[in-house]
PDB file of N, CA and C in Angstrom:
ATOM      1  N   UNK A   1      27.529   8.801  26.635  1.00  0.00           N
ATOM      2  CA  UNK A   1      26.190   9.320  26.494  1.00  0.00           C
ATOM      3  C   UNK A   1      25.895   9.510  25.008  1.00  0.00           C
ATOM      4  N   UNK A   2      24.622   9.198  24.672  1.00  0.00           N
ATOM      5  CA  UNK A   2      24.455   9.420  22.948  1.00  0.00           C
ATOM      6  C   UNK A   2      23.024  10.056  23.145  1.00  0.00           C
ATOM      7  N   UNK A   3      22.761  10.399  21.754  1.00  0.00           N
ATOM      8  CA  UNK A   3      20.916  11.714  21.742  1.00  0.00           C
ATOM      9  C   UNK A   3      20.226  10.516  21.621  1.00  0.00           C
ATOM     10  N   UNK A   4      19.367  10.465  22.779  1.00  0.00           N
ATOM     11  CA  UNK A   4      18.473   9.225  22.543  1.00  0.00           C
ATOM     12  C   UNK A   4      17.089   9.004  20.974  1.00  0.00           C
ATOM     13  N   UNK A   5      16.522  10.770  21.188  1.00  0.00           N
ATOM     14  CA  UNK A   5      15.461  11.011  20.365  1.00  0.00           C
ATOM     15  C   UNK A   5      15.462  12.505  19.287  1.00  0.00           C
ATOM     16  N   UNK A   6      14.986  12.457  18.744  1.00  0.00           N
ATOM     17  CA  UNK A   6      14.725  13.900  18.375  1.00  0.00           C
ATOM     18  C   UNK A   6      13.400  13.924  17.750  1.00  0.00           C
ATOM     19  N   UNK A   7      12.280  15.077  18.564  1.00  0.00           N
ATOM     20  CA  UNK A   7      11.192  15.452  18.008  1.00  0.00           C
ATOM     21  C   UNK A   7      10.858  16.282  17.028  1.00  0.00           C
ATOM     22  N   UNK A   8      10.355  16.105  15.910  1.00  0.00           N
ATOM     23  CA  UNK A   8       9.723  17.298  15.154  1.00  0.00           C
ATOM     24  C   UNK A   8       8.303  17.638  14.689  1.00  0.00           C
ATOM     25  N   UNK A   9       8.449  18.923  14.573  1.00  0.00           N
ATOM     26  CA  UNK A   9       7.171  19.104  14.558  1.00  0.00           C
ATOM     27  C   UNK A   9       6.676  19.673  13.413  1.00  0.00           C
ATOM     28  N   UNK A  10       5.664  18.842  12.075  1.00  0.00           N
ATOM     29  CA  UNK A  10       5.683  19.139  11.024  1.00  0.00           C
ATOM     30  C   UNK A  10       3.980  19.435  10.766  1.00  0.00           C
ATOM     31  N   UNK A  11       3.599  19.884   9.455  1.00  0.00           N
ATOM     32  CA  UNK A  11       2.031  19.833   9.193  1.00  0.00           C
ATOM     33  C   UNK A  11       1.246  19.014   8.781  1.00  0.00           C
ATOM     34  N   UNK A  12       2.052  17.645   8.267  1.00  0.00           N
ATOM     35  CA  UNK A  12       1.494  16.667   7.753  1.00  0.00           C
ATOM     36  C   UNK A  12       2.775  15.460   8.409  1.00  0.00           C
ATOM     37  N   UNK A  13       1.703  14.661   9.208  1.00  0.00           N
ATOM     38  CA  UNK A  13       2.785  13.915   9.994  1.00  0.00           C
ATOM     39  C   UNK A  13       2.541  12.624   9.099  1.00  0.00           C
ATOM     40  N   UNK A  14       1.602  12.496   7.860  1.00  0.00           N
ATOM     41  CA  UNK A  14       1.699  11.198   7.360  1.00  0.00           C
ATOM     42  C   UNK A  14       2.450  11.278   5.824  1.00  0.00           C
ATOM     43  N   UNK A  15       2.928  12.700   5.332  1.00  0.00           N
ATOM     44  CA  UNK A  15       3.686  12.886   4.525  1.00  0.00           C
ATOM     45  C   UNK A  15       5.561  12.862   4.843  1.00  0.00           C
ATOM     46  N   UNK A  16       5.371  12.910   6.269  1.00  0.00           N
ATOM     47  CA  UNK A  16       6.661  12.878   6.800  1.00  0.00           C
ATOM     48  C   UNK A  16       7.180  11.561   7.472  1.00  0.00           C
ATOM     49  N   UNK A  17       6.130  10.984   7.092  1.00  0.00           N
ATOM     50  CA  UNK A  17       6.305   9.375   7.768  1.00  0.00           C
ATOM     51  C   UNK A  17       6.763   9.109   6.488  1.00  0.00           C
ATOM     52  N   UNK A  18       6.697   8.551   5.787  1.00  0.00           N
ATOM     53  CA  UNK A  18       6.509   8.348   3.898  1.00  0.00           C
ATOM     54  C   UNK A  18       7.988   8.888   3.534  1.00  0.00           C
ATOM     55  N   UNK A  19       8.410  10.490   3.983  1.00  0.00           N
ATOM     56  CA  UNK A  19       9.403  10.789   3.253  1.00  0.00           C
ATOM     57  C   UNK A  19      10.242  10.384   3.807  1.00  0.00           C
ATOM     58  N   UNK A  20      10.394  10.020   5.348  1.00  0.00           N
ATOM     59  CA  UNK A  20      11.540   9.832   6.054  1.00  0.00           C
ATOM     60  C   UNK A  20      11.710   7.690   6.006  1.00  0.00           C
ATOM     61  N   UNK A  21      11.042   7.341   5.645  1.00  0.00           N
ATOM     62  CA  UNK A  21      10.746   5.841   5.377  1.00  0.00           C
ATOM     63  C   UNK A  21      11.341   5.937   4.174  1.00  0.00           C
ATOM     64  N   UNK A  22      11.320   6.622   3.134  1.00  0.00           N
ATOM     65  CA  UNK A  22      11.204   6.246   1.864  1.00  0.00           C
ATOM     66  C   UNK A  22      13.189   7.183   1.967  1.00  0.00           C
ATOM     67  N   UNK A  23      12.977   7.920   2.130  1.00  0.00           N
ATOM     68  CA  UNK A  23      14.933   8.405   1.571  1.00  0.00           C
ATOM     69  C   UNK A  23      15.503   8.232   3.101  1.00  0.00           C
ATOM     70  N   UNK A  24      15.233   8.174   4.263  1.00  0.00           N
ATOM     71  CA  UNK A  24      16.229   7.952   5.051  1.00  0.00           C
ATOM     72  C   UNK A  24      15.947   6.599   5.740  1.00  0.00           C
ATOM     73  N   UNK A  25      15.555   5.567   5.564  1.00  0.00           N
ATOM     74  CA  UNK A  25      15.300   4.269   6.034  1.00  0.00           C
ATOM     75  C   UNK A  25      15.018   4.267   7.252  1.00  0.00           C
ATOM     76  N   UNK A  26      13.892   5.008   8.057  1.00  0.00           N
ATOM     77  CA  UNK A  26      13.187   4.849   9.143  1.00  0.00           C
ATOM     78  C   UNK A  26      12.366   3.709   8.786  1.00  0.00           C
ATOM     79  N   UNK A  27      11.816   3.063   9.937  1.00  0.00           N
ATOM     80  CA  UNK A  27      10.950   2.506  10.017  1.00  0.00           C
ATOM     81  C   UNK A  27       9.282   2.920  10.986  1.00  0.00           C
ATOM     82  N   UNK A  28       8.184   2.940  10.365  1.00  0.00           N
ATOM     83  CA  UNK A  28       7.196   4.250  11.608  1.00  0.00           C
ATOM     84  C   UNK A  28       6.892   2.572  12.342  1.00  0.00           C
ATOM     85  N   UNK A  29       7.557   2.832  13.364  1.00  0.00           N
ATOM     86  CA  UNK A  29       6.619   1.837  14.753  1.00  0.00           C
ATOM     87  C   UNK A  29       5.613   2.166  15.452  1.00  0.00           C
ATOM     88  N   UNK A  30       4.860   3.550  15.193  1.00  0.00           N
ATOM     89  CA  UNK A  30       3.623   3.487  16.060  1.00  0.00           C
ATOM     90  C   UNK A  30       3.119   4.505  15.501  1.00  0.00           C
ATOM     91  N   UNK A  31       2.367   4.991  15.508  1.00  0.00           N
ATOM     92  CA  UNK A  31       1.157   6.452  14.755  1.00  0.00           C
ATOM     93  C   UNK A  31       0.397   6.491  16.630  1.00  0.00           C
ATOM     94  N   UNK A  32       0.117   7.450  17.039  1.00  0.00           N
ATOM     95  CA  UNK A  32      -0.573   7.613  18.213  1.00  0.00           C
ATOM     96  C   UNK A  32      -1.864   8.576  17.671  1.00  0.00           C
ATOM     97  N   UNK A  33      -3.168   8.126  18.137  1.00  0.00           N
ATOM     98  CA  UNK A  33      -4.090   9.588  17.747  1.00  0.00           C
ATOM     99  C   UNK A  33      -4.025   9.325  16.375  1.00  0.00           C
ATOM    100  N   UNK A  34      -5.262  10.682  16.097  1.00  0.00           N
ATOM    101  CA  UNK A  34      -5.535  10.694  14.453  1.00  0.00           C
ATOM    102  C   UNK A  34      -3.882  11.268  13.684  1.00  0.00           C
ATOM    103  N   UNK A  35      -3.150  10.621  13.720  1.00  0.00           N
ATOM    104  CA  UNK A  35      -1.860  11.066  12.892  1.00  0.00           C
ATOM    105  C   UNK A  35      -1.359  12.472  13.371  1.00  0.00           C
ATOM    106  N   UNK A  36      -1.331  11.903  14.551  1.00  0.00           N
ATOM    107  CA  UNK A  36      -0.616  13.659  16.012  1.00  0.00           C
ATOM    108  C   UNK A  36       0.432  13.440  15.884  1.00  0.00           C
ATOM    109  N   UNK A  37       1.210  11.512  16.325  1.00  0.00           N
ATOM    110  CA  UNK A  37       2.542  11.861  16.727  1.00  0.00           C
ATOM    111  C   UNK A  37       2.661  10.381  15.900  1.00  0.00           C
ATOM    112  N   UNK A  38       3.701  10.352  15.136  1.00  0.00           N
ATOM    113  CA  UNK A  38       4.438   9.171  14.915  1.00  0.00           C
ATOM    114  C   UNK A  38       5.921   8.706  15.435  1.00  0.00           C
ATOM    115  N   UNK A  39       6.275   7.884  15.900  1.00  0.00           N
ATOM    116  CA  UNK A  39       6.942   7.090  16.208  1.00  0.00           C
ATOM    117  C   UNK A  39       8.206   6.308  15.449  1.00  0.00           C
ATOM    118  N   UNK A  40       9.358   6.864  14.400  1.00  0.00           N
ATOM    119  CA  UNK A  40       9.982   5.731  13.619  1.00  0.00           C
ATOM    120  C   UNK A  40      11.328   5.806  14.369  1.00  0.00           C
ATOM    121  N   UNK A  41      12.150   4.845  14.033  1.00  0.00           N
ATOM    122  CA  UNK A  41      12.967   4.376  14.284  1.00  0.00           C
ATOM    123  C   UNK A  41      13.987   3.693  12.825  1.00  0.00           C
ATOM    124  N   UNK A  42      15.249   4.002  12.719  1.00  0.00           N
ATOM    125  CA  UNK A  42      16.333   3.549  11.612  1.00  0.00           C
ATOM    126  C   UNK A  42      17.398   2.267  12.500  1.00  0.00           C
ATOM    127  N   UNK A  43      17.881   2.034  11.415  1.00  0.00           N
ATOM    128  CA  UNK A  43      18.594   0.647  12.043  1.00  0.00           C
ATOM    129  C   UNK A  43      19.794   1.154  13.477  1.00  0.00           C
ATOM    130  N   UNK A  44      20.382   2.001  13.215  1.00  0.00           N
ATOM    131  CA  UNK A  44      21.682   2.821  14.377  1.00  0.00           C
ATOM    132  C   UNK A  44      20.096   3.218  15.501  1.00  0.00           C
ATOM    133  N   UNK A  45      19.111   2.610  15.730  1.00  0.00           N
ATOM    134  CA  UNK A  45      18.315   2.264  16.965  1.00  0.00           C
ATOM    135  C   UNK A  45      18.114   4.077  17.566  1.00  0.00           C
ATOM    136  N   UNK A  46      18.599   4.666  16.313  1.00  0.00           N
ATOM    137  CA  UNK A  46      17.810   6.164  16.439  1.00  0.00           C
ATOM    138  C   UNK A  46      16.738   6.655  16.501  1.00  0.00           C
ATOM    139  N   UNK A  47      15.787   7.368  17.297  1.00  0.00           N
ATOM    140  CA  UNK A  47      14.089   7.521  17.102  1.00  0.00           C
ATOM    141  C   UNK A  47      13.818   8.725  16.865  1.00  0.00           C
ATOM    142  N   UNK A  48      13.120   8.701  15.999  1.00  0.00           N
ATOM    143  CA  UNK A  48      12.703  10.170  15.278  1.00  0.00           C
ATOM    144  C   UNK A  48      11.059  10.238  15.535  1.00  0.00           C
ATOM    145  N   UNK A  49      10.865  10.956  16.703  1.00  0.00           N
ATOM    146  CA  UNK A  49       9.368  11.571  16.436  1.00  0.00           C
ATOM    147  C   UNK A  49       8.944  12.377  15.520  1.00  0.00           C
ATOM    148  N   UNK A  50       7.693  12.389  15.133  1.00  0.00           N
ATOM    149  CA  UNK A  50       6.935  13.544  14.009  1.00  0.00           C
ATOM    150  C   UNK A  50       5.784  14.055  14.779  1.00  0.00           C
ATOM    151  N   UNK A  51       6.099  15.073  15.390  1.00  0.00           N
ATOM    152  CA  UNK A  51       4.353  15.471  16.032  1.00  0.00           C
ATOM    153  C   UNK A  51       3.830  16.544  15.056  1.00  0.00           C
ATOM    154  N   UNK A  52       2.136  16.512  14.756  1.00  0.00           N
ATOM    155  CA  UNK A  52       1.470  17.101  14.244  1.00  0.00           C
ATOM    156  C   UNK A  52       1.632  18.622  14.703  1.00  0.00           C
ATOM    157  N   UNK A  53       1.934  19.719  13.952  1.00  0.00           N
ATOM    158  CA  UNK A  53       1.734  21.125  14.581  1.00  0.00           C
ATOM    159  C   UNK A  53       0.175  21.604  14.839  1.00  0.00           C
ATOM    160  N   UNK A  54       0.122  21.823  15.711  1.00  0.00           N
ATOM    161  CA  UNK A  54      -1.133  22.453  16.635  1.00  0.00           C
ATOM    162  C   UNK A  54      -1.778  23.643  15.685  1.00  0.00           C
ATOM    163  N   UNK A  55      -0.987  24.113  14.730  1.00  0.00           N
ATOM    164  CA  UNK A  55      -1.437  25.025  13.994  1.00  0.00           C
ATOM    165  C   UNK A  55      -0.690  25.144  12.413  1.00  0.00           C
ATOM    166  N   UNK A  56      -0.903  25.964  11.480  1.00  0.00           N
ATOM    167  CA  UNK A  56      -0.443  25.760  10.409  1.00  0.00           C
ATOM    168  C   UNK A  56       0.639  26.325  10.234  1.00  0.00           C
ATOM    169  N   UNK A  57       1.586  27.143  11.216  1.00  0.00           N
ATOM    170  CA  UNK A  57       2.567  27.812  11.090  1.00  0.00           C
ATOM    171  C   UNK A  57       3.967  27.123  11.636  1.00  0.00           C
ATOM    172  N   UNK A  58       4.532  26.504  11.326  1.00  0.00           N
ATOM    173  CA  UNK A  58       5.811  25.761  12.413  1.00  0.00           C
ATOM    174  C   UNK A  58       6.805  26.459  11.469  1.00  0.00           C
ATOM    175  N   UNK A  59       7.158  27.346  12.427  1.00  0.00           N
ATOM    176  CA  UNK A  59       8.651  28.006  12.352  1.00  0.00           C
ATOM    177  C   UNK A  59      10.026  27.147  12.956  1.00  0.00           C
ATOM    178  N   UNK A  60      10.675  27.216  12.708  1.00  0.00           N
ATOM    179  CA  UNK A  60      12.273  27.099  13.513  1.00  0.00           C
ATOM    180  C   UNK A  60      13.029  27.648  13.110  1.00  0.00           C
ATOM    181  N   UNK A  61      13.595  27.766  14.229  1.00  0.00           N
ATOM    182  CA  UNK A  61      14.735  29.201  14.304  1.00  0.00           C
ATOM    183  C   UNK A  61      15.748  29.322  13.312  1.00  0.00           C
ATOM    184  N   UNK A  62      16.316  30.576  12.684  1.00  0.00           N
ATOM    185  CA  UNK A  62      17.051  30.687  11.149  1.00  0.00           C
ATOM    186  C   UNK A  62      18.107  29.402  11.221  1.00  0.00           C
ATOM    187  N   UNK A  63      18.858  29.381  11.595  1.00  0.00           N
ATOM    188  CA  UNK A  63      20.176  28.544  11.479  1.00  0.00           C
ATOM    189  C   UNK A  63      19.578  26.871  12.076  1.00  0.00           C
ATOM    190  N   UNK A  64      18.399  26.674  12.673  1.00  0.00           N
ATOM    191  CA  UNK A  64      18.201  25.289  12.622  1.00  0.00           C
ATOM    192  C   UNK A  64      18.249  24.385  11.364  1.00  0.00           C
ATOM    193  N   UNK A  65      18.447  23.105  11.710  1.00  0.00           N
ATOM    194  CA  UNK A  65      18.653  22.091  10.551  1.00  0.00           C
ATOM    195  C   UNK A  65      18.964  20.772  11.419  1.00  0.00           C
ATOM    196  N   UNK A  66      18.653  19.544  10.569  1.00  0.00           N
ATOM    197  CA  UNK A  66      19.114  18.316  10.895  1.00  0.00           C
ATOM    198  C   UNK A  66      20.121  17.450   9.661  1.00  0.00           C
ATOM    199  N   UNK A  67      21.054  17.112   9.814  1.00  0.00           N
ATOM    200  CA  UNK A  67      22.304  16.490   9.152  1.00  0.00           C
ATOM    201  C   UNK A  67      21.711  14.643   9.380  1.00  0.00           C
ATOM    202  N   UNK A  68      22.000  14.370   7.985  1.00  0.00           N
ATOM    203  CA  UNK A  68      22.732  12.638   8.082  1.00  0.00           C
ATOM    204  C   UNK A  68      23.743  12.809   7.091  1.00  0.00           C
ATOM    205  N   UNK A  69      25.080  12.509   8.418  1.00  0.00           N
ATOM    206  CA  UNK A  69      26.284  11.850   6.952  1.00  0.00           C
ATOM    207  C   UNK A  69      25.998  10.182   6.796  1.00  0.00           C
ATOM    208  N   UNK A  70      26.362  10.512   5.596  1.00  0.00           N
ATOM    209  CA  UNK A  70      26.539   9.031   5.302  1.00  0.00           C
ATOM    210  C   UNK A  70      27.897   8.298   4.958  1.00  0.00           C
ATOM    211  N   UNK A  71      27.747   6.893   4.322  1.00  0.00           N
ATOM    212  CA  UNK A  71      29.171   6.147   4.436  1.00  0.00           C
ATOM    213  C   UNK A  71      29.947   6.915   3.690  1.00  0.00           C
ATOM    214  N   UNK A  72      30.232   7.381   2.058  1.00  0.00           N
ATOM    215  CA  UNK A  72      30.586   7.916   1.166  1.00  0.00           C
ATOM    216  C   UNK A  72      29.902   8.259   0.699  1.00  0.00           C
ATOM    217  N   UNK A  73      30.405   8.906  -0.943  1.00  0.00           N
ATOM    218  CA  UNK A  73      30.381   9.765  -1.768  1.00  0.00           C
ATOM    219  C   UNK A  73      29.271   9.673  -2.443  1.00  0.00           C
ATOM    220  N   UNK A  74      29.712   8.246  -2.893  1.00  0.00           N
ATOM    221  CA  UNK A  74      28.551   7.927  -3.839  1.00  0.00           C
ATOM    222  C   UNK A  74      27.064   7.788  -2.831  1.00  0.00           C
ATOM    223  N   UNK A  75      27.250   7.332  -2.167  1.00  0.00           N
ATOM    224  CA  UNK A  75      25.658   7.262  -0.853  1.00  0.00           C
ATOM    225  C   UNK A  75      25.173   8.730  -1.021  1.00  0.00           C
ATOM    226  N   UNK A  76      26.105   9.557  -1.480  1.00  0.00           N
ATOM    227  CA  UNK A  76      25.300  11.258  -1.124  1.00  0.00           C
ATOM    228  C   UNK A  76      24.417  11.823  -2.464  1.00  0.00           C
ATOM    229  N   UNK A  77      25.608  11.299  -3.681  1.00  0.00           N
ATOM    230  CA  UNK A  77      25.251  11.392  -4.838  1.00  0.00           C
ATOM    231  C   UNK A  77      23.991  10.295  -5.162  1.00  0.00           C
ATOM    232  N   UNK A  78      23.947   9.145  -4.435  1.00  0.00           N
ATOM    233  CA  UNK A  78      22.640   7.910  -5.194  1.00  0.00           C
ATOM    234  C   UNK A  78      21.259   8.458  -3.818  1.00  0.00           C
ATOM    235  N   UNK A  79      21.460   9.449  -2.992  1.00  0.00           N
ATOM    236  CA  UNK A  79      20.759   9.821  -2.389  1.00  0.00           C
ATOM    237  C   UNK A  79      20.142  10.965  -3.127  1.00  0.00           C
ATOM    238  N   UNK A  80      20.864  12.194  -3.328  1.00  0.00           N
ATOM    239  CA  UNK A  80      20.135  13.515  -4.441  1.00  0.00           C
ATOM    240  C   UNK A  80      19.600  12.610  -5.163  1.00  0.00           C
ATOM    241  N   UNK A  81      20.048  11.785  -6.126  1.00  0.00           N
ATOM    242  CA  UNK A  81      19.194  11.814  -6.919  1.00  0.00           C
ATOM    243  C   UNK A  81      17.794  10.878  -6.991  1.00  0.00           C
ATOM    244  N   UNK A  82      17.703  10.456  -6.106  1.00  0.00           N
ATOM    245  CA  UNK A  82      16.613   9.486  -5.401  1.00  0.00           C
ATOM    246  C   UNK A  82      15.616  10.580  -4.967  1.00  0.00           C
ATOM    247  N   UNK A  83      16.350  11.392  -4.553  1.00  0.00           N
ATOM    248  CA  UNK A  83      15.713  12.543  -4.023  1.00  0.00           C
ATOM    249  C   UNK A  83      14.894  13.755  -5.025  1.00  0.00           C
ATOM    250  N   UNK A  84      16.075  14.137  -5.698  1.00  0.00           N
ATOM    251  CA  UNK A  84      15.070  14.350  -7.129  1.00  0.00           C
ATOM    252  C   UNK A  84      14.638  13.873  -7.997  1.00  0.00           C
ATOM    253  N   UNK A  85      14.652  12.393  -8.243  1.00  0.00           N
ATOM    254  CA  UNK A  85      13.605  11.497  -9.420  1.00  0.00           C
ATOM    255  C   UNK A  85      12.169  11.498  -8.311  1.00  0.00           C
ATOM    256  N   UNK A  86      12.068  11.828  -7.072  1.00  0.00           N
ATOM    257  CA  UNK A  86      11.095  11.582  -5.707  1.00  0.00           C
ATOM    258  C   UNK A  86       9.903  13.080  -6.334  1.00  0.00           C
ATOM    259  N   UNK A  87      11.079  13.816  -6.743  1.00  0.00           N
ATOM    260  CA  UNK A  87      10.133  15.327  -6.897  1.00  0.00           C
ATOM    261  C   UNK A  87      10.715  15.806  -6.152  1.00  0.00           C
ATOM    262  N   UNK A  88      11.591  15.694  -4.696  1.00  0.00           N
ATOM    263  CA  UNK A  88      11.833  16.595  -3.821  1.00  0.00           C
ATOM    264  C   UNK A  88      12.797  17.701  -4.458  1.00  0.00           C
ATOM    265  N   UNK A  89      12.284  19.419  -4.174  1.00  0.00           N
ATOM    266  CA  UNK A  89      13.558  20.231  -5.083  1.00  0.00           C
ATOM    267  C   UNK A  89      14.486  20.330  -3.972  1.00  0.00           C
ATOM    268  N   UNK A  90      15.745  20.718  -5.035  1.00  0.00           N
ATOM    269  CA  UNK A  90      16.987  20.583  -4.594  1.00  0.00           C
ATOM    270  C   UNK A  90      17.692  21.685  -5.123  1.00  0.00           C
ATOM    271  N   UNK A  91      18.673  22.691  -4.809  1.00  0.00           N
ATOM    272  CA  UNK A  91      18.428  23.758  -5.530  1.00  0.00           C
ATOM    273  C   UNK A  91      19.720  23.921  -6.020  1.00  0.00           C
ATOM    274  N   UNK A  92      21.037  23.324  -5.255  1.00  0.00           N
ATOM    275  CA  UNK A  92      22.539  22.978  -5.574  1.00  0.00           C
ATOM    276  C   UNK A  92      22.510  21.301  -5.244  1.00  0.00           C
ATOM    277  N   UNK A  93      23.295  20.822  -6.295  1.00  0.00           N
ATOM    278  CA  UNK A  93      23.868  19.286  -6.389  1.00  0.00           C
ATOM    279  C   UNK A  93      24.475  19.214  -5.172  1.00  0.00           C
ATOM    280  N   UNK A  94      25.100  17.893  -5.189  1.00  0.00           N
ATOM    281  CA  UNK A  94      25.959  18.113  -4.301  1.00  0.00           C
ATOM    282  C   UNK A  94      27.604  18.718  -3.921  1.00  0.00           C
ATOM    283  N   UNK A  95      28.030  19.560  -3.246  1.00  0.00           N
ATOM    284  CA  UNK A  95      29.178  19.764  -3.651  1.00  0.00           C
ATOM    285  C   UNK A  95      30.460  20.331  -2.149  1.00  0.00           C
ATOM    286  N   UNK A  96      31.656  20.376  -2.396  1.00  0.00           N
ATOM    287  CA  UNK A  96      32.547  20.521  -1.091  1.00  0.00           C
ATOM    288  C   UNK A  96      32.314  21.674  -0.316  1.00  0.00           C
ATOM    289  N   UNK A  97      31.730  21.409   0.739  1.00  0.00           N
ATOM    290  CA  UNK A  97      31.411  22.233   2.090  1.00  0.00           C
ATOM    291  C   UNK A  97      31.742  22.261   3.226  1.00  0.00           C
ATOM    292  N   UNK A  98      32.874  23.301   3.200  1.00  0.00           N
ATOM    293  CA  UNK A  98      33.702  23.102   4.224  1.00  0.00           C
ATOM    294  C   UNK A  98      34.297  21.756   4.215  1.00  0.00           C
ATOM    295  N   UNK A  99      34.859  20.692   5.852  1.00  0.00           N
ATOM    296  CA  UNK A  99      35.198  19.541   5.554  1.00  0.00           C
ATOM    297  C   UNK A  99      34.068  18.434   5.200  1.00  0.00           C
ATOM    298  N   UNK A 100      33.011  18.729   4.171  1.00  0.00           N
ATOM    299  CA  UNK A 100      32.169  17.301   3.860  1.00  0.00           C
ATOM    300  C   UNK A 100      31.963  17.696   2.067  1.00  0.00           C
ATOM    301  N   UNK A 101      31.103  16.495   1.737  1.00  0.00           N
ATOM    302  CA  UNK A 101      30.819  16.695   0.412  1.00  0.00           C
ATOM    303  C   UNK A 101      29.358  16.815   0.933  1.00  0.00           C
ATOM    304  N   UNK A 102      28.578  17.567   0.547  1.00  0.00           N
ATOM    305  CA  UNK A 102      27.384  17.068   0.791  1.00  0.00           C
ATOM    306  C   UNK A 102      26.114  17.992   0.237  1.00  0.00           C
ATOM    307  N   UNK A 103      24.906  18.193   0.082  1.00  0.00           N
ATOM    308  CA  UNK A 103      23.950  19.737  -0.254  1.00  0.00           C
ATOM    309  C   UNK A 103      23.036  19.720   0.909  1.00  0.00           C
ATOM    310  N   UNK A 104      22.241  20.464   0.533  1.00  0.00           N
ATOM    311  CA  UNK A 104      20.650  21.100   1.801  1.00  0.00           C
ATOM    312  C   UNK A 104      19.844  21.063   0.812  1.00  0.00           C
ATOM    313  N   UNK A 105      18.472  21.227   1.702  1.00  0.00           N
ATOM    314  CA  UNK A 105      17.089  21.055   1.015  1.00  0.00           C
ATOM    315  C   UNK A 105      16.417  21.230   2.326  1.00  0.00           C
ATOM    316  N   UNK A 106      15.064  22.303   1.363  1.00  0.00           N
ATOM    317  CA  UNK A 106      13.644  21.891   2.675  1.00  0.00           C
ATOM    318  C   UNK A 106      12.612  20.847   2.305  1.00  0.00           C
ATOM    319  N   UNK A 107      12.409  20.352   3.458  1.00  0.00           N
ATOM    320  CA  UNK A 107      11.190  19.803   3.519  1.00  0.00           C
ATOM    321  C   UNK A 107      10.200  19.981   4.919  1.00  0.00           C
ATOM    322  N   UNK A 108       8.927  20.444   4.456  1.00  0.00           N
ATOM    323  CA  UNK A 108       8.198  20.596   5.897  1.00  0.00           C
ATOM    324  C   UNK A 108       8.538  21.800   6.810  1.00  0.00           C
ATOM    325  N   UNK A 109       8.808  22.799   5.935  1.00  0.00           N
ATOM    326  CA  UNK A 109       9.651  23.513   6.700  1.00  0.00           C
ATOM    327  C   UNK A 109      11.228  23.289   7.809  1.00  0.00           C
ATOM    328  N   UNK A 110      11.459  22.095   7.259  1.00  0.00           N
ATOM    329  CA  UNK A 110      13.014  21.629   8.090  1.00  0.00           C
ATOM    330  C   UNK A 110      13.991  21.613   6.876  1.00  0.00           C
ATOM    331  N   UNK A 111      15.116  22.227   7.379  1.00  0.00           N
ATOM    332  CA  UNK A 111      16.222  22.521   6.442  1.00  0.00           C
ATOM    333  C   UNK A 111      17.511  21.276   6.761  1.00  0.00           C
ATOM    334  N   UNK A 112      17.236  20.482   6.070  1.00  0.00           N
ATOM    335  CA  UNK A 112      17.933  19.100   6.055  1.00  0.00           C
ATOM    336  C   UNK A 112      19.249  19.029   4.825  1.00  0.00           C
ATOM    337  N   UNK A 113      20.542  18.802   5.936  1.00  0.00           N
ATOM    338  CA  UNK A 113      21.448  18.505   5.357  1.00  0.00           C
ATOM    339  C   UNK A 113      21.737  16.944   5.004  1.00  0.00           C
ATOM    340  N   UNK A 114      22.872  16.390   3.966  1.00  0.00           N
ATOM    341  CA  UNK A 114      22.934  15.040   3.623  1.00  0.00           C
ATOM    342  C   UNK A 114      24.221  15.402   3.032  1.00  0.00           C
ATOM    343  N   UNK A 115      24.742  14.741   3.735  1.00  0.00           N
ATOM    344  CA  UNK A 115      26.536  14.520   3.569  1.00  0.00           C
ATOM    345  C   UNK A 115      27.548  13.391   3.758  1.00  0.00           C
ATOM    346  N   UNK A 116      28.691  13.787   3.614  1.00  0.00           N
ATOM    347  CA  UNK A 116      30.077  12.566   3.794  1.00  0.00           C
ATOM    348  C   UNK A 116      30.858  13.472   4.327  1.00  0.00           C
ATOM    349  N   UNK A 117      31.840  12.901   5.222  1.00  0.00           N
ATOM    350  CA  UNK A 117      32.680  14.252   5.892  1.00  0.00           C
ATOM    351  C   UNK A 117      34.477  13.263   5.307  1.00  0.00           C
ATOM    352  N   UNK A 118      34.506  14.535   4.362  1.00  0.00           N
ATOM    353  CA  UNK A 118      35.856  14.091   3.896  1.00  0.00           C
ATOM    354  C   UNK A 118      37.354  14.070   4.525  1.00  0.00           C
ATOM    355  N   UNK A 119      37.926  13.359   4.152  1.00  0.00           N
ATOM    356  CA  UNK A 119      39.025  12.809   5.448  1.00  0.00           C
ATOM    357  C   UNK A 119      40.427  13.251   4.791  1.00  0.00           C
TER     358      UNK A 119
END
């Protein structure tokens, strides 16, 4: 059994199309409605919805977050900094956490990890 989808729910679903295209290699296959729900998909045939929040407040709960490890080290390190030449802030580099190398960051109110899990 594998997670087929995961929905989120952000305030600007065409700024989150853009960011997730542009640093995590989605691709958006469909926009539904005036920019309610988008549709992308990455090559590992993963689908990431973006639905528009109904209102201006989208909370999630303290300890939520979404993780991508990646292949290695350097993928984590040529990622930050893609990430901050982008503008996105970043507030620690990357560095050993627990068993990965990896940092956090918000965007959209989602607290997104990006890591390597060291062996």
């Amino acid at each position: 059994m594998t997670i087929n989808h995961l929905n989120l729910v952000v305030t600007d679903v065409n700024k989150s199309v853009l960011f997730f295209e542009r640093y995590f290699e989605f691709t958006c296959e469909l926009i539904k409605g005036e920019h309610i729900i988008a549709i992308l998909s990455n090559k590992e045939n993963f689908t990431l919805v973006l639905m528009n929040s109904k209102n201006e407040d989208t909370t999630y709960p303290k300890d939520f977050h979404i993780g991508f490890m990646l292949d290695d080290l350097k993928a984590v390190d040529d990622l930050y900094q893609k990430l901050i030449k982008g503008g996105i802030a970043i507030s620690q580099s990357p560095r050993k956490i627990r068993n990965s190398y990896a940092f956090y960051f918000w965007f959209e109110n989602i607290f997104i990890e990006v890591g390597h899990y060291l062996s």
